[in-house]
N, C-alpha and C. Protein backbone atom coordinates (compact mmCIF):
# COMPACT_ATOMS: atom_id res chain seq x y z
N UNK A 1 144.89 81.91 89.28
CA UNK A 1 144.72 80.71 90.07
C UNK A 1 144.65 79.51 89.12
N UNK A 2 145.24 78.57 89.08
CA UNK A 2 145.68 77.22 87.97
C UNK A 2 145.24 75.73 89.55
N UNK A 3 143.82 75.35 89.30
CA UNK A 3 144.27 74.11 90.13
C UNK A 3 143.68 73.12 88.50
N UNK A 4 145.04 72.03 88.91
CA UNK A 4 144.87 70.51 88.10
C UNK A 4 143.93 69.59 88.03
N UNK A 5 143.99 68.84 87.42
CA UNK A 5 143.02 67.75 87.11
C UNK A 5 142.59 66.82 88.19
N UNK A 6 143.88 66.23 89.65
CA UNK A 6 143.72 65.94 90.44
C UNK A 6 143.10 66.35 91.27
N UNK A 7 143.57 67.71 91.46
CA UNK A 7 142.67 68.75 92.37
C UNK A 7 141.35 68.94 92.44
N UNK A 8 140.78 69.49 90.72
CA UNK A 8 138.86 69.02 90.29
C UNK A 8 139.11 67.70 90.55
N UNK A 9 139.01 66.57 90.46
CA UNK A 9 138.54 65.25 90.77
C UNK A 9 138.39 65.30 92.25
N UNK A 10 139.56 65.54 92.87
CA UNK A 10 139.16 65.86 94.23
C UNK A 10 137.70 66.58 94.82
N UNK A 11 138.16 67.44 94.54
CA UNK A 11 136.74 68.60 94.48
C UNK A 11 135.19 68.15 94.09
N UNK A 12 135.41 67.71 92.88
CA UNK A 12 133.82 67.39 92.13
C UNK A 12 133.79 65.98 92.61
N UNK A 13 134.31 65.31 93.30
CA UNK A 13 134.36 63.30 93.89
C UNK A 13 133.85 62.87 92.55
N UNK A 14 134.44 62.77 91.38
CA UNK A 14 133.86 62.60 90.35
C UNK A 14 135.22 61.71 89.54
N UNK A 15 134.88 60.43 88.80
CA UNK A 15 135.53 59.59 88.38
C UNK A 15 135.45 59.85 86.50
N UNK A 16 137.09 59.68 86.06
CA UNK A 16 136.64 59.91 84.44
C UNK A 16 135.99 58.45 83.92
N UNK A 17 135.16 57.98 83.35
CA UNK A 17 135.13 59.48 82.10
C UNK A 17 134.09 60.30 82.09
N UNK A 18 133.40 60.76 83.71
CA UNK A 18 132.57 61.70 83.46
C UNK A 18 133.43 63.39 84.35
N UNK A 19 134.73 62.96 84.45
CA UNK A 19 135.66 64.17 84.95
C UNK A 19 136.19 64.91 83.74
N UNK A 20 135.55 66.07 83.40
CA UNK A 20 135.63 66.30 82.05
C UNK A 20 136.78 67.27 81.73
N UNK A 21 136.97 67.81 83.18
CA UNK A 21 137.84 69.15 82.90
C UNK A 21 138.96 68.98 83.29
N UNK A 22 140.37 69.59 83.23
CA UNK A 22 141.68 69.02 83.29
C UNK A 22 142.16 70.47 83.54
N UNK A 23 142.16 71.65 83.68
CA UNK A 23 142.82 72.91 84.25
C UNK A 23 141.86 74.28 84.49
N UNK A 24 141.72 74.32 85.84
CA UNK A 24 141.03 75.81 85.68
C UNK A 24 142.16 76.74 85.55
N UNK A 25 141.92 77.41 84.83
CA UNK A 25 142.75 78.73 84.66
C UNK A 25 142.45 80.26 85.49
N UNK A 26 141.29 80.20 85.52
CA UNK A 26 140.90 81.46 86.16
C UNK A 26 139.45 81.46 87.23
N UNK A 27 139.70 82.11 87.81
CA UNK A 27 138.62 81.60 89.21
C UNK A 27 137.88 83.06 89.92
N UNK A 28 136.90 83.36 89.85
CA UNK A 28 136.41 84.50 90.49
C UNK A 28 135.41 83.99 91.15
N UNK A 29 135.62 83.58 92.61
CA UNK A 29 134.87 83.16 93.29
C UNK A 29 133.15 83.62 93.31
N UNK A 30 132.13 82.72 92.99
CA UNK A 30 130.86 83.10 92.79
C UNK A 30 130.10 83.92 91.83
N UNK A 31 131.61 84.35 90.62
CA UNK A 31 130.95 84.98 89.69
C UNK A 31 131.77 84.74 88.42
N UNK A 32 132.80 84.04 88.14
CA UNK A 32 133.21 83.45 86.88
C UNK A 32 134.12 82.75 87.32
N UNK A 33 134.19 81.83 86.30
CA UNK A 33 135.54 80.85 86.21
C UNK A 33 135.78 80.11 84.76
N UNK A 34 137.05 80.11 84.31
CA UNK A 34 137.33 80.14 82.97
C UNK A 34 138.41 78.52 83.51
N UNK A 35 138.02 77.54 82.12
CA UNK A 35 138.66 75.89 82.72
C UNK A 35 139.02 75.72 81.03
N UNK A 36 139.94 74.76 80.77
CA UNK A 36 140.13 74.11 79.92
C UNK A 36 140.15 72.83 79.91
N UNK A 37 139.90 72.48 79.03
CA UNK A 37 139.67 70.83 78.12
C UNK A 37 140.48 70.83 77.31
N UNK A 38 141.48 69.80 77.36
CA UNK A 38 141.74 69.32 76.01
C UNK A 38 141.25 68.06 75.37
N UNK A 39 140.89 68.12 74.27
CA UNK A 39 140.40 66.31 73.33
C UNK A 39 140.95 65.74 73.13
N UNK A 40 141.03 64.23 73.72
CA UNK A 40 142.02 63.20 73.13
C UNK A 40 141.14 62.56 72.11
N UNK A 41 141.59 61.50 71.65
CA UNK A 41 141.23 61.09 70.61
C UNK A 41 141.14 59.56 71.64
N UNK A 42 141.38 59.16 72.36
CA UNK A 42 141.48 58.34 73.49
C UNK A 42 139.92 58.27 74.23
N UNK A 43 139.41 59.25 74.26
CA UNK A 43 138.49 59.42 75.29
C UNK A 43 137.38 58.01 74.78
N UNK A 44 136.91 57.23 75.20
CA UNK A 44 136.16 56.45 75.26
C UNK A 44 134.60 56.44 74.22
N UNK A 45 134.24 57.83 74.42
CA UNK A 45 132.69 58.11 73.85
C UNK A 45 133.06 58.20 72.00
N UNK A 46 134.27 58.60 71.64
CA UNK A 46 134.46 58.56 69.99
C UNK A 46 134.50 57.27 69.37
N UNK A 47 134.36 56.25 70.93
CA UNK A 47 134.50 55.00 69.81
C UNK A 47 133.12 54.16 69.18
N UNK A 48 131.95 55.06 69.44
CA UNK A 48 130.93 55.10 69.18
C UNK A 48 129.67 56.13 68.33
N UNK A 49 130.84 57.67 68.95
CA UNK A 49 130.22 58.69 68.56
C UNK A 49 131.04 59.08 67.65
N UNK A 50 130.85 59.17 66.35
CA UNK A 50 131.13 58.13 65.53
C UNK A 50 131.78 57.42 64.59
N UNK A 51 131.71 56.30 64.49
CA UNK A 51 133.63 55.08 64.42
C UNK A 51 134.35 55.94 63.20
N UNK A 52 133.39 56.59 62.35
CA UNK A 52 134.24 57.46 61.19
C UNK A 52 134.29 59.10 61.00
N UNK A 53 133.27 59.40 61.88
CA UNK A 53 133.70 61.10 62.23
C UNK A 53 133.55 61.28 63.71
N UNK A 54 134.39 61.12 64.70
CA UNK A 54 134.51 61.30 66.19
C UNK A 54 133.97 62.18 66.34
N UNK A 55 132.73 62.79 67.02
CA UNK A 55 132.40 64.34 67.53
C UNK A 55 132.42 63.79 68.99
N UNK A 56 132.70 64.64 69.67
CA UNK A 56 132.38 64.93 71.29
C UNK A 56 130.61 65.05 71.45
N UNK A 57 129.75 64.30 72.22
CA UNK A 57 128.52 64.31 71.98
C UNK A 57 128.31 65.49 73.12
N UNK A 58 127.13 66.45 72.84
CA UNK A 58 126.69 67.47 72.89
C UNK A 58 126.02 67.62 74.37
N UNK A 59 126.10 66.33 75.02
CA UNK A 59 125.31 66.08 76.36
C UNK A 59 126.84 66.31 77.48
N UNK A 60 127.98 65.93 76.88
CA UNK A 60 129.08 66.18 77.21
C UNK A 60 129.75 67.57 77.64
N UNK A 61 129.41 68.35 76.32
CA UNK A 61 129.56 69.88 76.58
C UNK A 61 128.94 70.25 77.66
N UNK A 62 127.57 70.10 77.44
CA UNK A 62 126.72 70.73 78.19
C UNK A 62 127.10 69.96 79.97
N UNK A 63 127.83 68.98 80.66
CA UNK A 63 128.40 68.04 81.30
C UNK A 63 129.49 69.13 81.88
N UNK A 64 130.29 69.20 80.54
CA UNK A 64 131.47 70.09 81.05
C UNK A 64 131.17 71.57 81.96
N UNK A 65 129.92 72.14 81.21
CA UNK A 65 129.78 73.53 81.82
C UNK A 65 129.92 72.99 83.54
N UNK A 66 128.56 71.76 83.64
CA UNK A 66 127.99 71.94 84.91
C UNK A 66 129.11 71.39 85.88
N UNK A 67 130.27 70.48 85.33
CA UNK A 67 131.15 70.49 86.27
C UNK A 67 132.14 71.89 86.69
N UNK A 68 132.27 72.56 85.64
CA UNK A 68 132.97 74.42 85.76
C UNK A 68 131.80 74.71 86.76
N UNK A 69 131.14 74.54 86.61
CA UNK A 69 129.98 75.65 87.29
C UNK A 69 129.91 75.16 89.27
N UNK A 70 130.20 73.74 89.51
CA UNK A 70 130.06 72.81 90.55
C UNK A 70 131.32 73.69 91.21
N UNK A 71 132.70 73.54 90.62
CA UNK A 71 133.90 73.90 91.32
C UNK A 71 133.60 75.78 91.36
N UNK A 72 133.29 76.74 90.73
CA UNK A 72 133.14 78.01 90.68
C UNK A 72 132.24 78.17 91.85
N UNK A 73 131.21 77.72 92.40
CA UNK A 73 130.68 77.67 93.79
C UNK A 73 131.27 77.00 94.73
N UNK A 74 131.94 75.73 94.27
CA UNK A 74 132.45 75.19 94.88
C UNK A 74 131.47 74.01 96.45
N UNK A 75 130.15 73.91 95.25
CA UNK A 75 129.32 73.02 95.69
C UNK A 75 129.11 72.19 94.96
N UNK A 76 129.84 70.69 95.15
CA UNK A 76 129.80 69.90 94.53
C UNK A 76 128.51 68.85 94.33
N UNK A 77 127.67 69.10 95.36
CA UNK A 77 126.16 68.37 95.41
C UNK A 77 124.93 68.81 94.26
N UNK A 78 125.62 70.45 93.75
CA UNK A 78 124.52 71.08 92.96
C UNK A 78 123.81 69.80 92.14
N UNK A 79 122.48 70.42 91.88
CA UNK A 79 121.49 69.73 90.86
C UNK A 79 121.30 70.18 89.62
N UNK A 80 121.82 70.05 88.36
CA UNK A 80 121.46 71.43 86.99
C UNK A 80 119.60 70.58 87.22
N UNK A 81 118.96 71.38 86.90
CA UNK A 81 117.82 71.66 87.10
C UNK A 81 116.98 71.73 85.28
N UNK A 82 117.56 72.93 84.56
CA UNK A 82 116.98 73.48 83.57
C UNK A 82 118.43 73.93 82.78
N UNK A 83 118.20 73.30 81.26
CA UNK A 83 118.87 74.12 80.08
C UNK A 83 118.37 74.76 79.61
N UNK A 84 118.42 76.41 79.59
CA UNK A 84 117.77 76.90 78.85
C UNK A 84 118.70 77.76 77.31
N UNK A 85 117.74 77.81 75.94
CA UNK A 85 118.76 78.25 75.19
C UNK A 85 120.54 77.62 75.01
N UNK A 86 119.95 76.47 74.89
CA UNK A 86 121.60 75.12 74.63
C UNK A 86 121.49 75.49 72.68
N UNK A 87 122.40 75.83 72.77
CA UNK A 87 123.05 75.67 71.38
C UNK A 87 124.25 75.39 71.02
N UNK A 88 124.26 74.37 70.33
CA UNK A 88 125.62 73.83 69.30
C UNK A 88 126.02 74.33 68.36
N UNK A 89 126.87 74.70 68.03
CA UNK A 89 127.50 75.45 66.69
C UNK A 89 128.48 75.01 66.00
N UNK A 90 129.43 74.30 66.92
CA UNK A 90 130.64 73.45 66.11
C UNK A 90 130.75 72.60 66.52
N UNK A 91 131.22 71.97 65.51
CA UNK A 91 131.66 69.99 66.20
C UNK A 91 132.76 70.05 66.92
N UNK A 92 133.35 69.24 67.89
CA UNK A 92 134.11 68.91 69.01
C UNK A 92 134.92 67.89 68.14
N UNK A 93 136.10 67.95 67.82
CA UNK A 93 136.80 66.90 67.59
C UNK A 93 137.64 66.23 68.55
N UNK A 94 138.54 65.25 68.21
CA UNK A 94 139.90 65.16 68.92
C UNK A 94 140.82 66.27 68.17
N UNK A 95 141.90 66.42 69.52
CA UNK A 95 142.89 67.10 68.78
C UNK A 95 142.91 68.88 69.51
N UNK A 96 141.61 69.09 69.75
CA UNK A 96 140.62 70.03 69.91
C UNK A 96 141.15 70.24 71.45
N UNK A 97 141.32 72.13 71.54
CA UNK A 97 141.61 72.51 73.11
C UNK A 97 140.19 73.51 73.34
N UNK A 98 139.52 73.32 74.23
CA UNK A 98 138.40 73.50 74.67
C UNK A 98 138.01 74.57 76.00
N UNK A 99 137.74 75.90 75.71
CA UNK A 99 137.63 76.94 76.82
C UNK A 99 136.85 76.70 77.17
N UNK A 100 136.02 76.43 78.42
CA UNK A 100 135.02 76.24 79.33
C UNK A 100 134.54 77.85 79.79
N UNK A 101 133.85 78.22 79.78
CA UNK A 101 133.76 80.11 80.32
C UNK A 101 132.12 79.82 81.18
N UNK A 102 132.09 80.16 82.71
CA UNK A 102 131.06 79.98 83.27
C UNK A 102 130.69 81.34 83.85
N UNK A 103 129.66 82.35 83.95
CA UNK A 103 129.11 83.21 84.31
C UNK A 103 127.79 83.24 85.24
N UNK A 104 128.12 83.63 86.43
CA UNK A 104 126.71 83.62 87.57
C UNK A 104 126.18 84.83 86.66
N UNK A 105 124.93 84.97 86.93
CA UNK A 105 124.03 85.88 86.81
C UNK A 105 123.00 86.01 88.03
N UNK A 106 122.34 84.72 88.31
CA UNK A 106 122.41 84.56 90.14
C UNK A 106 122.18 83.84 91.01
N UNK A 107 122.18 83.22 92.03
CA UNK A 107 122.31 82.02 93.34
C UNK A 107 121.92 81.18 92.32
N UNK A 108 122.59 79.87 91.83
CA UNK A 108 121.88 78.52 91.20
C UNK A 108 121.30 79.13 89.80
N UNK A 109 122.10 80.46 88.94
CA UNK A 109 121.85 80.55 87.79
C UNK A 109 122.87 80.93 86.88
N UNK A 110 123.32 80.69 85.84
CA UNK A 110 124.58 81.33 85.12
C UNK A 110 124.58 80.93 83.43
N UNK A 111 125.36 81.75 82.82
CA UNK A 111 125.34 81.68 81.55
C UNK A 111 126.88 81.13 81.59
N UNK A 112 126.83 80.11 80.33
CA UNK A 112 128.09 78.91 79.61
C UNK A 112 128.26 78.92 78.99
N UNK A 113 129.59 79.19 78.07
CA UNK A 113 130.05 78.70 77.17
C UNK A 113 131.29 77.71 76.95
N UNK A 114 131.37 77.09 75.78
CA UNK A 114 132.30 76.08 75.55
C UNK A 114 132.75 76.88 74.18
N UNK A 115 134.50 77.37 74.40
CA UNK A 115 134.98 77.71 72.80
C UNK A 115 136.03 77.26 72.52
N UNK A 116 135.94 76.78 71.10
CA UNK A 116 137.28 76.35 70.57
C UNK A 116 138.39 78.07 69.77
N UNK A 117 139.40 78.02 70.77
CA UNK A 117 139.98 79.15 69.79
C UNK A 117 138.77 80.42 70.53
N UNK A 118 138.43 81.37 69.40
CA UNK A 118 137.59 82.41 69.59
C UNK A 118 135.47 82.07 69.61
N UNK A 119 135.86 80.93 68.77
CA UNK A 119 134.45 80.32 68.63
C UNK A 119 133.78 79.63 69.34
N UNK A 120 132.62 79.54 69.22
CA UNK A 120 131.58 79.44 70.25
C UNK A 120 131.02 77.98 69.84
N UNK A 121 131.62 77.25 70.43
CA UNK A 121 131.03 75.92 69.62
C UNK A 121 129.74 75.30 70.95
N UNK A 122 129.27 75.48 72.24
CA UNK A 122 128.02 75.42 72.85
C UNK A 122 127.96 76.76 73.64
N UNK A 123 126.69 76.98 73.54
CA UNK A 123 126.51 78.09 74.66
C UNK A 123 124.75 77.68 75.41
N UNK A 124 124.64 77.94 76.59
CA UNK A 124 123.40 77.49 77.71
C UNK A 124 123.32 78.45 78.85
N UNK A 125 122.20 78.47 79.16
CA UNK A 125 121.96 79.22 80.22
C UNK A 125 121.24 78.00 81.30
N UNK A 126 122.15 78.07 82.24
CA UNK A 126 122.13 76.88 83.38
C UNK A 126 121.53 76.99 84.78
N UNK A 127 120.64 76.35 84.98
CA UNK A 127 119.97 76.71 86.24
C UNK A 127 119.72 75.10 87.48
N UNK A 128 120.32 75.29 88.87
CA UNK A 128 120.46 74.50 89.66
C UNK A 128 119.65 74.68 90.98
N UNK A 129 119.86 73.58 91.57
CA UNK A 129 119.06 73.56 92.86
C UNK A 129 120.32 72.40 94.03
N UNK A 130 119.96 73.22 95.08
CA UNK A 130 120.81 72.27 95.85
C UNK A 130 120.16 71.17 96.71
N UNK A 131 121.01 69.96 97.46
CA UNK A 131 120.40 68.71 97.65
C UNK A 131 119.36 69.33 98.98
């Protein structure tokens, strides 16, 4: 299942630059969904974060899961609630193609990762509440 960037914006009523994700690739309704990112070098937040080494800031990643996680229920009102166990491991550049990997574990709970390639550059365990 492949829906586009138009399609999540649709879905999440969510305007860039906080529309982070640009292709789900894989979709298992209520119990995984696998999205990609790619990094521009364009994106707005590098022109601050920072003017001589661009990283993707880390509130972002953790941003990206919870929008994967919004369309994989496919409740766009969710609340993330609690990060638990957020870790960073690699820097986010531009240039950079970005696996999103979201896992329920259960109702309003799931484990995240963000990888570049094979690596694990954030991983969180995410917990929500609805409105």
């Amino acid at each position: 299942m492949s829906i586009n960037a138009a399609e999540i914006q649709s879905k999440l009523d969510c305007q860039p630059p906080l529309m982070l994700l640009d292709q789900v690739t894989a979709l298992d309704k209520d119990n995984q969904i696998i999205v990609q990112k790619s990094v521009s070098a364009n994106e707005i937040y590098f022109q601050g974060h920072f003017p001589d080494n661009p990283v993707m800031p880390g509130v972002l990643l953790i941003e990206s899961m919870v929008e994967a996680t919004k369309l994989m229920w496919d409740e766009p009102d969710l609340i993330l609630t609690q990060v638990k166990r957020g870790r960073f491991r690699e820097m986010v550049k531009p240039g950079m193609q970005l696996t999103i990997k979201v896992t329920a574990k259960e109702k309003y709970s799931c484990q995240a990762e963000v990888l570049i390639a094979d690596k694990k550059a954030c991983t969180a365990d995410l917990s929500f509440r609805t409105e």
